[in-house]
Structures are given as structure tokens and as C-alpha cells.
C-alpha atoms as a PDB file:
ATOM      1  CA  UNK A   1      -9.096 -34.856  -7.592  1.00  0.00           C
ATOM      2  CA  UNK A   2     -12.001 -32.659  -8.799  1.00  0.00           C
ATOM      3  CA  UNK A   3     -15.521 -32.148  -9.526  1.00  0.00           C
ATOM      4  CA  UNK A   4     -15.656 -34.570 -11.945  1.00  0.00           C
ATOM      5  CA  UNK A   5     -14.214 -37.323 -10.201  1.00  0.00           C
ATOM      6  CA  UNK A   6     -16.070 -36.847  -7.025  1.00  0.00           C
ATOM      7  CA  UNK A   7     -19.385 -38.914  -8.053  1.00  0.00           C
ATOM      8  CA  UNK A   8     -16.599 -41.973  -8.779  1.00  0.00           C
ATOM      9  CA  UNK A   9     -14.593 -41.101  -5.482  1.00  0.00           C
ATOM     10  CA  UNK A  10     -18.192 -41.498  -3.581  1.00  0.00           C
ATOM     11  CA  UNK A  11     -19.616 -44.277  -5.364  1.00  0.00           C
ATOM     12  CA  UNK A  12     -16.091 -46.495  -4.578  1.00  0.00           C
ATOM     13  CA  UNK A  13     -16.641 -45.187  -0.588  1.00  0.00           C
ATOM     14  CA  UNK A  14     -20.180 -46.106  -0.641  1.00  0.00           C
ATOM     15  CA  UNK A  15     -19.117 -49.694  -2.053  1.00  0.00           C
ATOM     16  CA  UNK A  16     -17.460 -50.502   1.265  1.00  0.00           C
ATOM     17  CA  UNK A  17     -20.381 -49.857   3.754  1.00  0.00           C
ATOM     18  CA  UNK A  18     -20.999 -52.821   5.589  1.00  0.00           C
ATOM     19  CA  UNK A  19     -24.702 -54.062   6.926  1.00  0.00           C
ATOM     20  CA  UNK A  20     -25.128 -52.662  10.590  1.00  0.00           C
ATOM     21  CA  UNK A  21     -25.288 -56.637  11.845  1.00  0.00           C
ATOM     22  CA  UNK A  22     -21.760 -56.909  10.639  1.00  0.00           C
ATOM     23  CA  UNK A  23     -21.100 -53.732  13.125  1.00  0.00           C
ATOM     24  CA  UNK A  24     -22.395 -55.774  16.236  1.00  0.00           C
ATOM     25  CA  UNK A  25     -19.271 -58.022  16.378  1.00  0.00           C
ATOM     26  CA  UNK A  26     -21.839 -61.297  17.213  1.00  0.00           C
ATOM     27  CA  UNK A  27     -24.202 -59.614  19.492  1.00  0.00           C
ATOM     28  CA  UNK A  28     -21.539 -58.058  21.479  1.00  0.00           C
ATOM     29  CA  UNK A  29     -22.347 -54.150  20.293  1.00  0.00           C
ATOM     30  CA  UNK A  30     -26.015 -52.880  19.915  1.00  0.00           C
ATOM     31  CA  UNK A  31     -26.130 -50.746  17.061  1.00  0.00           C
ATOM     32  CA  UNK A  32     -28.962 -48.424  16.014  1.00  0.00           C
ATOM     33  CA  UNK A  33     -28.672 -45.651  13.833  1.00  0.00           C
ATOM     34  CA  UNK A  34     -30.650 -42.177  14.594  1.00  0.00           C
ATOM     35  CA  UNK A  35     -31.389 -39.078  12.582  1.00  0.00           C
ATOM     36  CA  UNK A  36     -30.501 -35.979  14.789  1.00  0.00           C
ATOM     37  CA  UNK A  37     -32.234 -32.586  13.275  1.00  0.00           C
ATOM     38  CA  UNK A  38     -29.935 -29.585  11.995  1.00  0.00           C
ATOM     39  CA  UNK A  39     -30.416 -25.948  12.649  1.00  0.00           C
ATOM     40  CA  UNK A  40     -33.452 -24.780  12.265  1.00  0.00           C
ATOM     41  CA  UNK A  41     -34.760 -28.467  11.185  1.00  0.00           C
ATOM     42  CA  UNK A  42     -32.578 -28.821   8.226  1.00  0.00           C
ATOM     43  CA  UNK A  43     -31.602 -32.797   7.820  1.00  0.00           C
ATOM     44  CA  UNK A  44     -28.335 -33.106   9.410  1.00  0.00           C
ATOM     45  CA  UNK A  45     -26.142 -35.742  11.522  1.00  0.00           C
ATOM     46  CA  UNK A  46     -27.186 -39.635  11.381  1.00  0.00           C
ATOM     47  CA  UNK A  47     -25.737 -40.657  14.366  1.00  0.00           C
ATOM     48  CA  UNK A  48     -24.587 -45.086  14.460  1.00  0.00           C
ATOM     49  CA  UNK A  49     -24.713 -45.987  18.278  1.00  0.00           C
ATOM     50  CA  UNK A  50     -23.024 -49.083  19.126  1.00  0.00           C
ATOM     51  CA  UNK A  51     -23.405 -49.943  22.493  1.00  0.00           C
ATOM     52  CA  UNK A  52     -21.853 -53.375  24.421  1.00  0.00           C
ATOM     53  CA  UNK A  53     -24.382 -55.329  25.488  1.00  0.00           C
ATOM     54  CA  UNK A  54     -22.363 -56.861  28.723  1.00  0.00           C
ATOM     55  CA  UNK A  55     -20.863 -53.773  29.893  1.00  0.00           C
ATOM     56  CA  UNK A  56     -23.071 -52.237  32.782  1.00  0.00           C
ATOM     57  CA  UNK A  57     -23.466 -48.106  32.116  1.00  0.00           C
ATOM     58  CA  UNK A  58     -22.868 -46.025  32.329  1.00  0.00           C
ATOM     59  CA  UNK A  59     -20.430 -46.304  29.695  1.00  0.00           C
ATOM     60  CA  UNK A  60     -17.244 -43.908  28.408  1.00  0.00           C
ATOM     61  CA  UNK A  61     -18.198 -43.293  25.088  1.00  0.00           C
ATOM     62  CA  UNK A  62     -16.278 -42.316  21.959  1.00  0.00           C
ATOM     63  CA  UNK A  63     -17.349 -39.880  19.806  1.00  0.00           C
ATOM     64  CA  UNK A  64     -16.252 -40.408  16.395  1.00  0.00           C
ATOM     65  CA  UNK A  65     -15.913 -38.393  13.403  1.00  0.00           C
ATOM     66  CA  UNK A  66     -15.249 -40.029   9.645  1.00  0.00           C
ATOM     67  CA  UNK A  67     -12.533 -38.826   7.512  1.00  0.00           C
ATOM     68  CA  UNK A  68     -13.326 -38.244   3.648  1.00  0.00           C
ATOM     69  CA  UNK A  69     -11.786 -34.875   2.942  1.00  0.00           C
ATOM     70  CA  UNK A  70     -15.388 -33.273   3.775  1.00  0.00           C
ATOM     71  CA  UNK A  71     -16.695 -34.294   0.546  1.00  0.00           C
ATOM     72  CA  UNK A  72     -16.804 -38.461   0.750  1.00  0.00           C
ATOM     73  CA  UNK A  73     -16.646 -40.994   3.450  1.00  0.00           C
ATOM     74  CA  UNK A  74     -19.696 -42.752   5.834  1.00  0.00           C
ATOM     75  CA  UNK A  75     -20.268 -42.771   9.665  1.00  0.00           C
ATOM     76  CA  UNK A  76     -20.386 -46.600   9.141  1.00  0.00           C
ATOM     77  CA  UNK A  77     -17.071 -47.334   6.892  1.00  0.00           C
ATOM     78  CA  UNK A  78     -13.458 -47.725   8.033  1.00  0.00           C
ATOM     79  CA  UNK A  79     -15.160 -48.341  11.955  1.00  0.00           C
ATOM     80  CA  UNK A  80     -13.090 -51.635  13.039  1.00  0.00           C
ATOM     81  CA  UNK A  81     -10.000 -50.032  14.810  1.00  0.00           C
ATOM     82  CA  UNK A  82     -12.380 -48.052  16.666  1.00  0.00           C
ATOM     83  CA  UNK A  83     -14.741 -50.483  17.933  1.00  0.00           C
ATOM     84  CA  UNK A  84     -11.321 -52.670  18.398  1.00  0.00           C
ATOM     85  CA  UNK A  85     -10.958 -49.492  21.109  1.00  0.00           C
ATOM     86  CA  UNK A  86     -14.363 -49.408  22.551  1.00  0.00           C
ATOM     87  CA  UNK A  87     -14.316 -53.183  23.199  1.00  0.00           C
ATOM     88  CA  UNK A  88     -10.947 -53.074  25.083  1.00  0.00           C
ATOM     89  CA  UNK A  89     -12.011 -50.032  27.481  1.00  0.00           C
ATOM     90  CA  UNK A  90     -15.926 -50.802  27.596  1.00  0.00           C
ATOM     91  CA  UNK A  91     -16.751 -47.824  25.550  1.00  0.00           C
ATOM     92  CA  UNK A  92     -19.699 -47.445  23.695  1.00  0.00           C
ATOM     93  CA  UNK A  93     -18.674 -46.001  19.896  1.00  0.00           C
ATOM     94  CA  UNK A  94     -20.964 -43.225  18.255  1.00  0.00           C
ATOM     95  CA  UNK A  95     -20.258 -42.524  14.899  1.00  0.00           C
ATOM     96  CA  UNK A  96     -21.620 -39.357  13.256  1.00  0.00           C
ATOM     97  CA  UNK A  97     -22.485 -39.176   9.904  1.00  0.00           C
ATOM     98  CA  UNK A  98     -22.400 -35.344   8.895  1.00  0.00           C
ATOM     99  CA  UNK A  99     -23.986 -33.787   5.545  1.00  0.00           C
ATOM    100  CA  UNK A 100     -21.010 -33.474   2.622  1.00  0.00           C
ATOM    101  CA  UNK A 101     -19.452 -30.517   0.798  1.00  0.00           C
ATOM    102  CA  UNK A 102     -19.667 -29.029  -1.709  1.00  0.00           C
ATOM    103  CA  UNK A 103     -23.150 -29.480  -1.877  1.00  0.00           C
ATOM    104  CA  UNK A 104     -23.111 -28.453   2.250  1.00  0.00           C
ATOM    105  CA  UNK A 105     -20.421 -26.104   2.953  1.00  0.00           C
ATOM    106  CA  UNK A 106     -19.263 -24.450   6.209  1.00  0.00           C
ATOM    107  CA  UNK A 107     -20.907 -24.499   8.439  1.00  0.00           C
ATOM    108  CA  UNK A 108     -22.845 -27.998   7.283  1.00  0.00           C
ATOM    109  CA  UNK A 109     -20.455 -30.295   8.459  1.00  0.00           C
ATOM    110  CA  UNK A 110     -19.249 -28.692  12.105  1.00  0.00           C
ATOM    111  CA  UNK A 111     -23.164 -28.358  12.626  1.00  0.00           C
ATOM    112  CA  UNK A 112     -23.982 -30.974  12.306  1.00  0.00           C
ATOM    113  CA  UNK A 113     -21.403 -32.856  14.231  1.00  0.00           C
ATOM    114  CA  UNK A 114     -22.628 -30.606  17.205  1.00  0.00           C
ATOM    115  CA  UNK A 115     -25.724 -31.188  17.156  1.00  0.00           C
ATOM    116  CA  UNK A 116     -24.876 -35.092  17.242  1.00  0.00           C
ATOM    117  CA  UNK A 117     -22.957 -34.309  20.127  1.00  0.00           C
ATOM    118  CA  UNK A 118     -25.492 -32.559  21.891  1.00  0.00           C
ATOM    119  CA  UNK A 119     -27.821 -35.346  20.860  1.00  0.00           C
ATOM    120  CA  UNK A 120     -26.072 -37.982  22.737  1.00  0.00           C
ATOM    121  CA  UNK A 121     -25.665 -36.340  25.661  1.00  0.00           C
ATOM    122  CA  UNK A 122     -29.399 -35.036  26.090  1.00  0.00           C
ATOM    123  CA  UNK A 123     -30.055 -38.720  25.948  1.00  0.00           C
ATOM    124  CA  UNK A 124     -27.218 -40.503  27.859  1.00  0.00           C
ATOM    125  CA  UNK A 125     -29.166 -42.187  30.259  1.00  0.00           C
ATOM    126  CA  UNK A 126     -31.372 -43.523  28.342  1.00  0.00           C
ATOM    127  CA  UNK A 127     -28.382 -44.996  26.145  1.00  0.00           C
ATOM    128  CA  UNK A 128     -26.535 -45.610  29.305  1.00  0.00           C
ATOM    129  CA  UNK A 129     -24.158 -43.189  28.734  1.00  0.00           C
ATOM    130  CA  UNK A 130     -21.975 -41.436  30.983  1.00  0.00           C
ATOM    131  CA  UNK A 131     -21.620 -37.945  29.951  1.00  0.00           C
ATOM    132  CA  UNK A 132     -18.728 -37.054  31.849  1.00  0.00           C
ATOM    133  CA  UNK A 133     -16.391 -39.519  30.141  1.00  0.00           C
ATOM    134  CA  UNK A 134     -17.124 -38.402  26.586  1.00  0.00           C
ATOM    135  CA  UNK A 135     -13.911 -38.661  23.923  1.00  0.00           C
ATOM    136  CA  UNK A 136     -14.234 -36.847  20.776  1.00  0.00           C
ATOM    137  CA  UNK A 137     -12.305 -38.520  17.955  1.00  0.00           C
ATOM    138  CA  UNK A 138     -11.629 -38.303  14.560  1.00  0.00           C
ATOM    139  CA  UNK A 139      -9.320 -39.465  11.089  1.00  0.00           C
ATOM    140  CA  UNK A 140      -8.220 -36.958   9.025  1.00  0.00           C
ATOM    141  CA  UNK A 141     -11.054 -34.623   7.960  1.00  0.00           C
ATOM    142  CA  UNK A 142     -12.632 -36.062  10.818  1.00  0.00           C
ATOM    143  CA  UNK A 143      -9.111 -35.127  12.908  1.00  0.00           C
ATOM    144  CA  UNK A 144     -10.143 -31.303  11.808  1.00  0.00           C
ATOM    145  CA  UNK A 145     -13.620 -31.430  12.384  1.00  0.00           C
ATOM    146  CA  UNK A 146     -12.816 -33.050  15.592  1.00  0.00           C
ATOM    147  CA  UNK A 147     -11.058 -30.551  16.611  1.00  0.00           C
ATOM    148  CA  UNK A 148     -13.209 -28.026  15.558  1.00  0.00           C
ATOM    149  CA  UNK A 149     -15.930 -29.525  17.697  1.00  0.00           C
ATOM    150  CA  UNK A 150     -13.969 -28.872  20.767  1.00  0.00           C
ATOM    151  CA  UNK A 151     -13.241 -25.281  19.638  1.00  0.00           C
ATOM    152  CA  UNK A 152     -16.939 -25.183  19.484  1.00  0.00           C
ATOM    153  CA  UNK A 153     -17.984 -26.581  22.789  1.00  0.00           C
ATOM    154  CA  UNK A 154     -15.720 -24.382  24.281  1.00  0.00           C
ATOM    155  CA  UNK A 155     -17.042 -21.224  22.834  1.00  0.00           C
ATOM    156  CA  UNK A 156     -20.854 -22.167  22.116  1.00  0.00           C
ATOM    157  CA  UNK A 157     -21.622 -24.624  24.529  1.00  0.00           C
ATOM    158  CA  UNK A 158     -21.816 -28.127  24.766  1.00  0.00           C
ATOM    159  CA  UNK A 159     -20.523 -31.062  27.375  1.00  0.00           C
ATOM    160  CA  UNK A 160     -17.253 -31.051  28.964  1.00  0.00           C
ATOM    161  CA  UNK A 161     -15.327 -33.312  26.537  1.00  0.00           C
ATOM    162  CA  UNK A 162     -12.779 -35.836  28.603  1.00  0.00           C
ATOM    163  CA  UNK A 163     -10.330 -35.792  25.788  1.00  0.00           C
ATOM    164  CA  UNK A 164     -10.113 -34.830  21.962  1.00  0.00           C
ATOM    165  CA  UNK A 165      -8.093 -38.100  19.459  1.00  0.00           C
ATOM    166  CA  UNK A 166      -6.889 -36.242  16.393  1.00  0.00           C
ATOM    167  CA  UNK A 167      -5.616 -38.521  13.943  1.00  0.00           C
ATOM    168  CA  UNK A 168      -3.648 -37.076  10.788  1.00  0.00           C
ATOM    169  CA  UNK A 169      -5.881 -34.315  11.398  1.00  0.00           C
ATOM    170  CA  UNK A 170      -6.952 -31.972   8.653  1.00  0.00           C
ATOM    171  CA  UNK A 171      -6.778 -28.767  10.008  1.00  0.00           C
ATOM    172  CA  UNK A 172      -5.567 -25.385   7.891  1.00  0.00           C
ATOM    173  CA  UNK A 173      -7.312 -25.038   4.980  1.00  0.00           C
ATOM    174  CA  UNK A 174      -4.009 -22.173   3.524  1.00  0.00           C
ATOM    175  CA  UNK A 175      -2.310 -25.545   2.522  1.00  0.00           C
ATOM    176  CA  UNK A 176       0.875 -24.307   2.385  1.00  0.00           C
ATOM    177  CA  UNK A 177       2.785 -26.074   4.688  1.00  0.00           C
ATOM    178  CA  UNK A 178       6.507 -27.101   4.318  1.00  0.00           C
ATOM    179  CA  UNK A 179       5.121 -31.017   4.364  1.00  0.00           C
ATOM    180  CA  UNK A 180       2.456 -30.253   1.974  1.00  0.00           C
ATOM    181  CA  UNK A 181       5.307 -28.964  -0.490  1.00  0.00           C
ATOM    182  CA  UNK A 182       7.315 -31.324   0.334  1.00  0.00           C
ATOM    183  CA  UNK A 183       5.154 -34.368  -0.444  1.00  0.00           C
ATOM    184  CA  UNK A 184       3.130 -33.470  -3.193  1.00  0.00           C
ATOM    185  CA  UNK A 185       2.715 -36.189  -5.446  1.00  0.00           C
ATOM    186  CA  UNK A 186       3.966 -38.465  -2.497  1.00  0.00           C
ATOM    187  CA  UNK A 187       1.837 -38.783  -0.256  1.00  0.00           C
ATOM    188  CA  UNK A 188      -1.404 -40.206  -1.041  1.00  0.00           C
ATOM    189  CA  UNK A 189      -3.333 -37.130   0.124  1.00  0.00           C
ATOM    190  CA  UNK A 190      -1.297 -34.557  -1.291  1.00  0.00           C
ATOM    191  CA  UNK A 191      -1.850 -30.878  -1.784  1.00  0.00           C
ATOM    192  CA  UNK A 192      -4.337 -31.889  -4.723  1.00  0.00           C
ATOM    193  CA  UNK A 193      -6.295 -33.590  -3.158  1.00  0.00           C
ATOM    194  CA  UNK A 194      -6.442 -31.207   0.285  1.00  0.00           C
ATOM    195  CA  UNK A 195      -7.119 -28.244  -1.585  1.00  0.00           C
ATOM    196  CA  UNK A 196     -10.342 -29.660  -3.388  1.00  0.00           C
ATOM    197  CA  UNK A 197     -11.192 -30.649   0.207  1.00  0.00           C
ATOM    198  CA  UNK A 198     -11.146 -27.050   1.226  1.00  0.00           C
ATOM    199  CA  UNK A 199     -12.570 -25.730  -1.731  1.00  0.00           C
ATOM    200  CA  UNK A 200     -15.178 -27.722  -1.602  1.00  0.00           C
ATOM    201  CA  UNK A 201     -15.897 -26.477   2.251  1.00  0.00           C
ATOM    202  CA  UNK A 202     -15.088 -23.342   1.602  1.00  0.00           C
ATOM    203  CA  UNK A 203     -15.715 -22.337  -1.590  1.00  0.00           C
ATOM    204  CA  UNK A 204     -13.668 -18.844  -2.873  1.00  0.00           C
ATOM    205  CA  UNK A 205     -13.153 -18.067   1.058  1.00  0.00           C
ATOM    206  CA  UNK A 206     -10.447 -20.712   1.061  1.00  0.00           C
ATOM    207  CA  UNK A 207      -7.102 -18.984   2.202  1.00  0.00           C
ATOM    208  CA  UNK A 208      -8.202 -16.308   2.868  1.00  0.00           C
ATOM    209  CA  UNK A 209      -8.173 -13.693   6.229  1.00  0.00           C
ATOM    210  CA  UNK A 210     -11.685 -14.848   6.961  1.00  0.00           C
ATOM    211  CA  UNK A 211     -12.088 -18.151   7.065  1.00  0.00           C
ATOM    212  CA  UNK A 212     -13.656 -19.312  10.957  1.00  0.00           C
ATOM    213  CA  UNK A 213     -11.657 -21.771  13.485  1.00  0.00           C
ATOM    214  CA  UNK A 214     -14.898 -23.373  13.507  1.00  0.00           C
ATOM    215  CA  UNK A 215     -13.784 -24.418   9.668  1.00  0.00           C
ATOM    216  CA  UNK A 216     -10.188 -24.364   9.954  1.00  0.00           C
ATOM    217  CA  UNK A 217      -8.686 -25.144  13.314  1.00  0.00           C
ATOM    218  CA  UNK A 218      -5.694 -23.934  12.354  1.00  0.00           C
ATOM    219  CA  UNK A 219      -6.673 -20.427  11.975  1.00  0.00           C
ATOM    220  CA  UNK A 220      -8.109 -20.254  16.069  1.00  0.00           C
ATOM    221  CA  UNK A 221      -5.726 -17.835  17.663  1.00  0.00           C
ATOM    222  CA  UNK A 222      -6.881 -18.825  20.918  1.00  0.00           C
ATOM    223  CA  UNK A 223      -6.205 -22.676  21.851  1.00  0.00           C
ATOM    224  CA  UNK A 224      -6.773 -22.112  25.585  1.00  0.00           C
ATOM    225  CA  UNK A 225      -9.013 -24.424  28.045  1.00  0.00           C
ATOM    226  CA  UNK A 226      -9.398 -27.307  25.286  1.00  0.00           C
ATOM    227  CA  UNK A 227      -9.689 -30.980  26.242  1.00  0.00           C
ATOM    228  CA  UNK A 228      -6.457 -33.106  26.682  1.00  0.00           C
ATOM    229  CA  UNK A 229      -5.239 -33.600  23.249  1.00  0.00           C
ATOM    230  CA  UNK A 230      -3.900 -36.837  21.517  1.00  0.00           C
ATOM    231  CA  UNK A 231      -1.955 -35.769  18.473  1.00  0.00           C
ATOM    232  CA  UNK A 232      -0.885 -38.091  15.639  1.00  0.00           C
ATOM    233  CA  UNK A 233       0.900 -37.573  11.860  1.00  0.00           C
ATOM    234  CA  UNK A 234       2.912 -39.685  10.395  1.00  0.00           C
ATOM    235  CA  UNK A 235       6.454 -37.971   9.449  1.00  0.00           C
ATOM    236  CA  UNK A 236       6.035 -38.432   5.463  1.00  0.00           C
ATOM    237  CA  UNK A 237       2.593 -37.034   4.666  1.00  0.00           C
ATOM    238  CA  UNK A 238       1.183 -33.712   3.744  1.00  0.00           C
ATOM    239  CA  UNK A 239      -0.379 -32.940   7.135  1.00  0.00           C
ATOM    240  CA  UNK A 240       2.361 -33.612   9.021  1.00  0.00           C
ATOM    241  CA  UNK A 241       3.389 -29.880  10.070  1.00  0.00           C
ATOM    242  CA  UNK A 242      -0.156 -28.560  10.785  1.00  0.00           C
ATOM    243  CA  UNK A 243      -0.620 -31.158  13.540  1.00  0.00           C
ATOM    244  CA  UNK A 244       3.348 -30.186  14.828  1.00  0.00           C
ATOM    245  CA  UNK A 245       1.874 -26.744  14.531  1.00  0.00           C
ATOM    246  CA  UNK A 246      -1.102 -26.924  16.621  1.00  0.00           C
ATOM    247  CA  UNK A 247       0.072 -29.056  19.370  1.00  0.00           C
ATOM    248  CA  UNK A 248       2.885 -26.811  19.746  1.00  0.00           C
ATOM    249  CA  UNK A 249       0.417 -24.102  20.129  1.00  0.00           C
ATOM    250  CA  UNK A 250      -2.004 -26.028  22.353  1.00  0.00           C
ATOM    251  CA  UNK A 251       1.298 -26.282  24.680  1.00  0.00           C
ATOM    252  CA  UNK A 252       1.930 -22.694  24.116  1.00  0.00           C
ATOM    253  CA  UNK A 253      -1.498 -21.841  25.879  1.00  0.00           C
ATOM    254  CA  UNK A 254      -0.824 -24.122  28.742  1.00  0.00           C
ATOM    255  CA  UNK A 255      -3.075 -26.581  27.084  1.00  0.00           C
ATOM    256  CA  UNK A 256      -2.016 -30.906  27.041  1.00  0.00           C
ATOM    257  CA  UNK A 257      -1.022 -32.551  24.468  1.00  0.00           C
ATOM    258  CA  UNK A 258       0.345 -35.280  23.595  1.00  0.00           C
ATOM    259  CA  UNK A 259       2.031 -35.633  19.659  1.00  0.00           C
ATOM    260  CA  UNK A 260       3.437 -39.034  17.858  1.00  0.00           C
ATOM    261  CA  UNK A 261       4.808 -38.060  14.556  1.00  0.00           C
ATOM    262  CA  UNK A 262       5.301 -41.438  13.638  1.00  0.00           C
ATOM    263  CA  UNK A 263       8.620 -42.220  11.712  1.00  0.00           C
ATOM    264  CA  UNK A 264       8.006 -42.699   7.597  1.00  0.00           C
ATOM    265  CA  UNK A 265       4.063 -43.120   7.975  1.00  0.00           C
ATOM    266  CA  UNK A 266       1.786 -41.663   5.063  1.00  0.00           C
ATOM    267  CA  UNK A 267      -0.990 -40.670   5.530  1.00  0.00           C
ATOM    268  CA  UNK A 268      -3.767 -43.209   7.258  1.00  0.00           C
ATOM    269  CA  UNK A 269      -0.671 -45.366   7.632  1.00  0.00           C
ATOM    270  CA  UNK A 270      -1.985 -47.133  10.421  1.00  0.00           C
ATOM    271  CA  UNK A 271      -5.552 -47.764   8.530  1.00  0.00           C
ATOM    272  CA  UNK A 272      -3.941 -49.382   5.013  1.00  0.00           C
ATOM    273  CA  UNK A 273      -1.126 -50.821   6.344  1.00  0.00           C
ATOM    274  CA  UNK A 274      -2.887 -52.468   9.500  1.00  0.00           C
ATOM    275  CA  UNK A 275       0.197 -54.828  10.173  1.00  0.00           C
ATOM    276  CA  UNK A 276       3.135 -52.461  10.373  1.00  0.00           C
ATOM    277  CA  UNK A 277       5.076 -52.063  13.591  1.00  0.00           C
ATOM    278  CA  UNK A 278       4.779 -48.439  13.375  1.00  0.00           C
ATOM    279  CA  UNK A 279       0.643 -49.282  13.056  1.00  0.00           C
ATOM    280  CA  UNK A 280       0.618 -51.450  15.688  1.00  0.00           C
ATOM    281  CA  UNK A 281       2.795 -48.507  18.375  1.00  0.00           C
ATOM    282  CA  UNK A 282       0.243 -45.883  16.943  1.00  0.00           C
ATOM    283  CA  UNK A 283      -2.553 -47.612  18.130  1.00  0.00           C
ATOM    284  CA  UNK A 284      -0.636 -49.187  21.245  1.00  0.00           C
ATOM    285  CA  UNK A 285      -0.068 -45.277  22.268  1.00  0.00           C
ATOM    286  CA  UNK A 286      -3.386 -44.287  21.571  1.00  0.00           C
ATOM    287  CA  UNK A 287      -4.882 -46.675  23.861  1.00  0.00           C
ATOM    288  CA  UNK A 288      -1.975 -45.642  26.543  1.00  0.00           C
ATOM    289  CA  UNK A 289      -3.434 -42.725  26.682  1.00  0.00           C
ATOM    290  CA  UNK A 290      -6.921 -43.579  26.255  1.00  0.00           C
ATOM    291  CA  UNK A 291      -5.966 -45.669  29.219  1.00  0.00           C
ATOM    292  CA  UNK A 292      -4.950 -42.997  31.374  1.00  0.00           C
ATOM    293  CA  UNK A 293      -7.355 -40.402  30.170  1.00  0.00           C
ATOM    294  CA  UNK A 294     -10.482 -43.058  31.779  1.00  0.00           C
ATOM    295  CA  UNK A 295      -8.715 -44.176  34.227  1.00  0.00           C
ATOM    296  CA  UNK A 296      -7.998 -40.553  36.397  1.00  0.00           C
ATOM    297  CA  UNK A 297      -9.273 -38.159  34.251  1.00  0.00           C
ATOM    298  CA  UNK A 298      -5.792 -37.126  32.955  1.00  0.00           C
ATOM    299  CA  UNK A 299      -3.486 -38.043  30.544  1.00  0.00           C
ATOM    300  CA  UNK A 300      -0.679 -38.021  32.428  1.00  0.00           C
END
């Protein structure tokens, strides 16, 4: 990956964004999009609200956060699996689009996935909302930003997130991992491809004894009174021991967590390779605990 290829790597994402009818599933989802403001009035997060239309509020409502790297990917690509989730718990789906590095660096993206945030839940009754049973959610870059969204509720202020999804989440920008050694040139988001990520975010700051947890989630040194945590990885991708990392460490703050490190997945295993048994027990524990998580509050 680099700067050259990064107007190609965009132009093939924006190829695969589907017309917002084709996101209401027949009439079952209403789906608007809205423009949120950034700090100090800067453009910022385009929020797409799909809300089910036969599903009295107020509604649980996933928060979701597209993966990309931080410099590609759509609020509106890649959204199927999720609204597959929203449909079987009666969720409504939000998914925030957030401005791009490098072009936007930190803090850009975690802004603006804030201030989406903070959006939705100024204005959950209107959207018939519940604001209480809020899930934050996210795929890889997404996964880290995710994550740093709860980091930033907790410390800045926001609503009391029910539970935080962190799929193959991208979260230390050092990139120096035992995985990430182990499968560059493997995996098909390798250390090449993560490190122009985090350059790109970060810029010369990258790895070094600065960097925010807001940025890198990784680099918090305090992971106490977070949301429940579902953590995923697949055992044979570059990512894998960040994730191991941090849920060990939510744990070690008497935090919850739950971690899958699924057996021989890559990386967005579950996404490419839809079909899979080890695709279809990812997503049948995610909803497990999904379940449990709206069901009592708890994920256990």
C-alpha cells in the first residue's frame, strides 16, 4: 500500500456503495442519511439511520463504525451482516461515516465518530431510540475507533454505552506485534498495509511515546469502567495479539470481556468467506452475546 495507490484503493471501495433503497431490505428498514457538524463547525460524521419500520421504539440501536484502515471505506458499504443483526434483535443500525486520513488525521476520525454519537442520542426520541440500550460496534479500523469511542465517552462524556463489538480490531498503531511479524505477507492486511494506516492517522507521531488512546487504544494505560466488551481475531492474521492484548488487560482492570480468537481465520474472515463454519460460529457468538447483553443488561 501507499500514497500512490490510495486514489485506486478508494475508487474500487467507492465502486461497491449500494443505493440507500437497496439498504431498506423491501420497506422493512427506514433509512435516511444526516450530516452531523464537527468541532467548531468543521464538516464531519454523515450518519445512515436505518430504522425498522414494524418494530415499536424505542429501539436498541447499534452503533456502527466502518473499517478501511482510516484512509478508505463508506458508512454505507460492507452493511449486510449488520443489518442481518439489527433485524434479528429489533435494533435500529446507525452507521457513521467519519472524514478520512491522511487528508484528516487524529483527531478527524474519533471526532467525528463522537459527535455522531452524541448526535443520535440528543435525538433518540424523535428517531425512537432508546438511549440506554446503545451498542457501539465496529470492523477493523472501525474495531479501533470503536474502541476508542468508548475510551472517549468514558473520559469526555457521552451516553452510557450498553456494550462495545470489536471485530479484528485495529488498535496499536507500534505494529510490532508477534502476529504482525509473523504474518506479514500472509495475511491480507499485513504489516504493510497497517502501517500506512497509521501513518496516514498519525503522520511522523506514529510509534512513538506520544501518541493518545483516543488514536491508539492500545496505548490507554487505564482500561477501567469500559462497556462489556465483545472481542474477536481470527488466529492467523496480523491483529490477532493486540486484541489478546487488550482483552487481557480489560480483565486485568476488572473490566468484561469476552474474546473468540477464531481458529485459522484471516483477517475479515467472516466478511469474505461468508459461508465458512468458523463464519457462521463468529457471528452465532456475537449474537449470543448480543442476546444476553439486551436481554439483562449483562453479558453474562
Amino acid at each position: 500500500m501507499s500514497l500512490e495507490r490510495l486514489a485506486e484503493v478508494r475508487a474500487e471501495d467507492a465502486a461497491e456503495v449500494p443505493h440507500l433503497d437497496a439498504l431498506g431490505r423491501g420497506g422493512r428498514f427506514a433509512v435516511t442519511e444526516q450530516a452531523v457538524p464537527g468541532p467548531g463547525g468543521a464538516p464531519g460524521a454523515t450518519l445512515l439511520i436505518c430504522v425498522p419500520v414494524d418494530v415499536p421504539g424505542p429501539r436498541p440501536t447499534l452503533y456502527y463504525t466502518h473499517g478501511g484502515g482510516m484512509f478508505s471505506g463508506d458508512h454505507r458499504v460492507g452493511l449486510d451482516p449488520l443489518l442481518d443483526m439489527a433485524e434479528r434483535f429489533g435494533a435500529a443500525l446507525v452507521s457513521v461515516g467519519y472524514r478520512l486520513a491522511p487528508e484528516h488525521p487524529h483527531p478527524a476520525p474519533i471526532d467525528d465518530v463522537h459527535a455522531g454519537l452524541l448526535w443520535i442520542t440528543d435525538h433518540a426520541a424523535d428517531l425512537g431510540l432508546d438511549p440506554e440500550r446503545i451498542v457501539v460496534a465496529g470492523t477493523s479500523a472501525g474495531g479501533g475507533l470503536t474502541a476508542a469511542l468508548a475510551l472517549t465517552v468514558r473520559d469526555q462524556g457521552g451516553p452510557r454505552l450498553l456494550g462495545q463489538l470489536l471485530m479484528c480490531p485495529m488498535l496499536d498503531d507500534r505494529n510490532d506485534s508477534a502476529s504482525s511479524w509473523q504474518m506479514d505477507g500472509h495475511d491480507i492486511w499485513d504489516r504493510g498495509w497497517n502501517g500506512f494506516g497509521w501513518n496516514a492517522l498519525l503522520g511522523a507521531a506514529r510509534g512513538g511515546p506520544d501518541v493518545p488512546p483516543y488514536a491508539a487504544p492500545a496505548r490507554a494505560t487505564d482500561l477501567s469502567g469500559l462497556p462489556p466488551a465483545f472481542i474477536d481475531v481470527g488466529s492467523a492474521e496480523s491483529l490477532r495479539d493486540e486484541a489478546v492484548d487488550y482483552a487481557n488487560r480489560v480483565w486485568q482492570a476488572d473490566g468484561e470481556a469476552e474474546l473468540h480468537v477464531w481458529s485459522g481465520g484471516f483477517h475479515c474472515f467472516d466478511v469474505i468467506a461468508a459461508d465458512a463454519r468458523i463464519s457462521r460460529a463468529a457471528r452465532e457468538a456475537r449474537d449470543s452475546w448480543l442476546n444476553r447483553l439486551l436481554t439483562t443488561g449483562r453479558p453474562a
